[in-house]
C-alpha atoms as a PDB file:
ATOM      1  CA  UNK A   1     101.141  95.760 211.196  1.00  0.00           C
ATOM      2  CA  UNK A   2      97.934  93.628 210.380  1.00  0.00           C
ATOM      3  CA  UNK A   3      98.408  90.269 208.752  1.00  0.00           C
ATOM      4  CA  UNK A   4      96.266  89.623 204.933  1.00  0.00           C
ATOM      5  CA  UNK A   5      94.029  86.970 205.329  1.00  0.00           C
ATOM      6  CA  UNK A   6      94.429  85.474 202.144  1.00  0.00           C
ATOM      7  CA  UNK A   7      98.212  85.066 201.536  1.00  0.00           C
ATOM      8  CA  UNK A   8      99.506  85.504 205.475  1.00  0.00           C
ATOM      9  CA  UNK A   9     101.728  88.759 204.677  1.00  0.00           C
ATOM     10  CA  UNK A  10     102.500  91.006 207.266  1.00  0.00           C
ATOM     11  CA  UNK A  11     102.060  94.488 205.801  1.00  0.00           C
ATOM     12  CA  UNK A  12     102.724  98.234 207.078  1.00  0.00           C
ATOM     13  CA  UNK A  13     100.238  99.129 204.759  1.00  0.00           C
ATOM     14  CA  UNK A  14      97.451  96.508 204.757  1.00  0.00           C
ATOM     15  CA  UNK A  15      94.076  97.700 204.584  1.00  0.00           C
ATOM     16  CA  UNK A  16      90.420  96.640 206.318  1.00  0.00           C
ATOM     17  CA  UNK A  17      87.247  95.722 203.951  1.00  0.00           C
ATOM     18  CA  UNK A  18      84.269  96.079 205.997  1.00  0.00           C
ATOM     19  CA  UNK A  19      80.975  94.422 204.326  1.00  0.00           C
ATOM     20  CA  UNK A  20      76.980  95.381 204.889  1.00  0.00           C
ATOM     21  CA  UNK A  21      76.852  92.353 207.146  1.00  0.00           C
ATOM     22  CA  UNK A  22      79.187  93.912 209.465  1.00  0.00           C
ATOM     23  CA  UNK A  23      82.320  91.690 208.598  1.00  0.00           C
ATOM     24  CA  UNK A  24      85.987  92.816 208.395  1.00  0.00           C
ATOM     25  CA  UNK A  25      88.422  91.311 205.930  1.00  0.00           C
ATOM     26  CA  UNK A  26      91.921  92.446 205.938  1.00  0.00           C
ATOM     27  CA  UNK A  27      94.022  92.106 203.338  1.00  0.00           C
ATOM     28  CA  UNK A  28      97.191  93.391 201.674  1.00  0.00           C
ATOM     29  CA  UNK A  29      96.741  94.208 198.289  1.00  0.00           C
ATOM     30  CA  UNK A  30      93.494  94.754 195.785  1.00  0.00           C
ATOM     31  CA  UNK A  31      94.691  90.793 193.945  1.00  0.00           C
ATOM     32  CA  UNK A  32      94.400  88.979 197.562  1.00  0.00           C
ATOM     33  CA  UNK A  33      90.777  91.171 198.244  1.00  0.00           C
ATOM     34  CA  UNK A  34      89.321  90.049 194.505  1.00  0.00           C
ATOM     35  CA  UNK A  35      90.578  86.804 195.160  1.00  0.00           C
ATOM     36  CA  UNK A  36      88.820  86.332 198.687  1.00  0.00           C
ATOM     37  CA  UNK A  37      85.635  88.459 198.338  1.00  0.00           C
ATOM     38  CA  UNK A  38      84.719  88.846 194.638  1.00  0.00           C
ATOM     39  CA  UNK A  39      81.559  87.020 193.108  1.00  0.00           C
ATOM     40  CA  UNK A  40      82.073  84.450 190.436  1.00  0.00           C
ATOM     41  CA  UNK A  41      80.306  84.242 187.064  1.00  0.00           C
ATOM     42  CA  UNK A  42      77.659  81.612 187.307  1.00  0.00           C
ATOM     43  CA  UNK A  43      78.192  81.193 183.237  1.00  0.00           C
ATOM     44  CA  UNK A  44      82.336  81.321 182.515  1.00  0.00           C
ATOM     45  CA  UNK A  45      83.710  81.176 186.290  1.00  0.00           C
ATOM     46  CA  UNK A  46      85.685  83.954 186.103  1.00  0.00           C
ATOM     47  CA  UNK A  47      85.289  86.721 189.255  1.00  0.00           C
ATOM     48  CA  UNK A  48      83.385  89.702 189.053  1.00  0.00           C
ATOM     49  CA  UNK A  49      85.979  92.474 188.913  1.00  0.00           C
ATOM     50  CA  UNK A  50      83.864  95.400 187.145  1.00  0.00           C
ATOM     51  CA  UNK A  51      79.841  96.224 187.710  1.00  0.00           C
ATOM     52  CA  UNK A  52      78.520  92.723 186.332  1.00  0.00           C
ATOM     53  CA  UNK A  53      75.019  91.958 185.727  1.00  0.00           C
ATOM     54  CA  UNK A  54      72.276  90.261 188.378  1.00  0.00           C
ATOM     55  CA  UNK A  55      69.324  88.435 187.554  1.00  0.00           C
ATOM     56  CA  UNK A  56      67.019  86.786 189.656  1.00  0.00           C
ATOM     57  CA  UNK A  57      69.619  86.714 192.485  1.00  0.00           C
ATOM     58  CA  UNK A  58      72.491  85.347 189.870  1.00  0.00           C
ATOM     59  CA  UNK A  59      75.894  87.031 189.318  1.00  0.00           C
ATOM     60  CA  UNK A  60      77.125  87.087 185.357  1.00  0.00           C
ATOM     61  CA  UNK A  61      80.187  89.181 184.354  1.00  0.00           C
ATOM     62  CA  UNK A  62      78.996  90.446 181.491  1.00  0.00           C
ATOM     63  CA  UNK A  63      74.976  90.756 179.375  1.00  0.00           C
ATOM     64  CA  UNK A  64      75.914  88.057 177.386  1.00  0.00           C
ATOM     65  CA  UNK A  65      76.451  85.265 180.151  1.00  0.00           C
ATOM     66  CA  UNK A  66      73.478  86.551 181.561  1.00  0.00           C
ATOM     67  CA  UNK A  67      71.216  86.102 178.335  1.00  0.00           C
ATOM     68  CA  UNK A  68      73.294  82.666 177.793  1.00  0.00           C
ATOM     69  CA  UNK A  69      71.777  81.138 181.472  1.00  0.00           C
ATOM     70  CA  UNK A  70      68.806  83.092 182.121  1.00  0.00           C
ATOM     71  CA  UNK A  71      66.737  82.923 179.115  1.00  0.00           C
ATOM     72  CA  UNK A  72      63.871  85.157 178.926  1.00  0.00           C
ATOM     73  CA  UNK A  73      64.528  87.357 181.686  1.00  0.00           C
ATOM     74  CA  UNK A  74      68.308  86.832 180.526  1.00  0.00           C
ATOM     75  CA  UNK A  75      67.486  88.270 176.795  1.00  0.00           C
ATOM     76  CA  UNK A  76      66.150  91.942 178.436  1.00  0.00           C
ATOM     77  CA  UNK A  77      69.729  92.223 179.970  1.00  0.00           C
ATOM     78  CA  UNK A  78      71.665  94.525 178.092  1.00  0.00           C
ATOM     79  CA  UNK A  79      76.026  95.488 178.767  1.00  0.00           C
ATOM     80  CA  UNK A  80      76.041  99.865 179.255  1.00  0.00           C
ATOM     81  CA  UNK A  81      79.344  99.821 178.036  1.00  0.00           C
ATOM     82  CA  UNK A  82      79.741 101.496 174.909  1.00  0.00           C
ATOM     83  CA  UNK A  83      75.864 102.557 175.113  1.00  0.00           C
ATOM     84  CA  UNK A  84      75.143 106.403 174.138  1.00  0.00           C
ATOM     85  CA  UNK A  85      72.036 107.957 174.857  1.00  0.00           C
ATOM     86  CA  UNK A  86      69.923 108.976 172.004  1.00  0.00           C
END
């Protein structure tokens, strides 16, 4: 059994996250790996569950925290969501 490294529970069924950067997290359910490894909003705080937006090296949940911090380059950013191609 492998032990999560977030909330210490020793689980049959824990699984390993292995990053780019060659690290290994383990963990023992999908709440304790957002909780430990997901980025946080640099507008409203709250983590970055879904595909988020980046700009100039900043992570935003969402277009519209994006346009609220980055300004110019922040009003190009648009959400996909909901978007249809013409």
């Amino acid at each position: 059994m492998a032990t999560c490294e977030v909330c210490g529970n020793d689980y049959w069924m824990a699984f390993e996250v292995h990053t780019v950067s060659g690290d290994v997290h383990t963990f023992d359910s999908f709440e304790c790996a957002i909780h430990r490894m997901a980025p946080i909003c640099e507008h409203c705080q709250v983590k970055i569950v879904g595909h988020g937006v980046e700009v100039n090296g900043r992570f935003f949940c969402c277009a519209h925290c994006a346009r609220a911090v980055e300004g110019a380059v922040g009003a190009e950013i648009r959400d996909a969501v909901g978007a249809r191609p013409a």
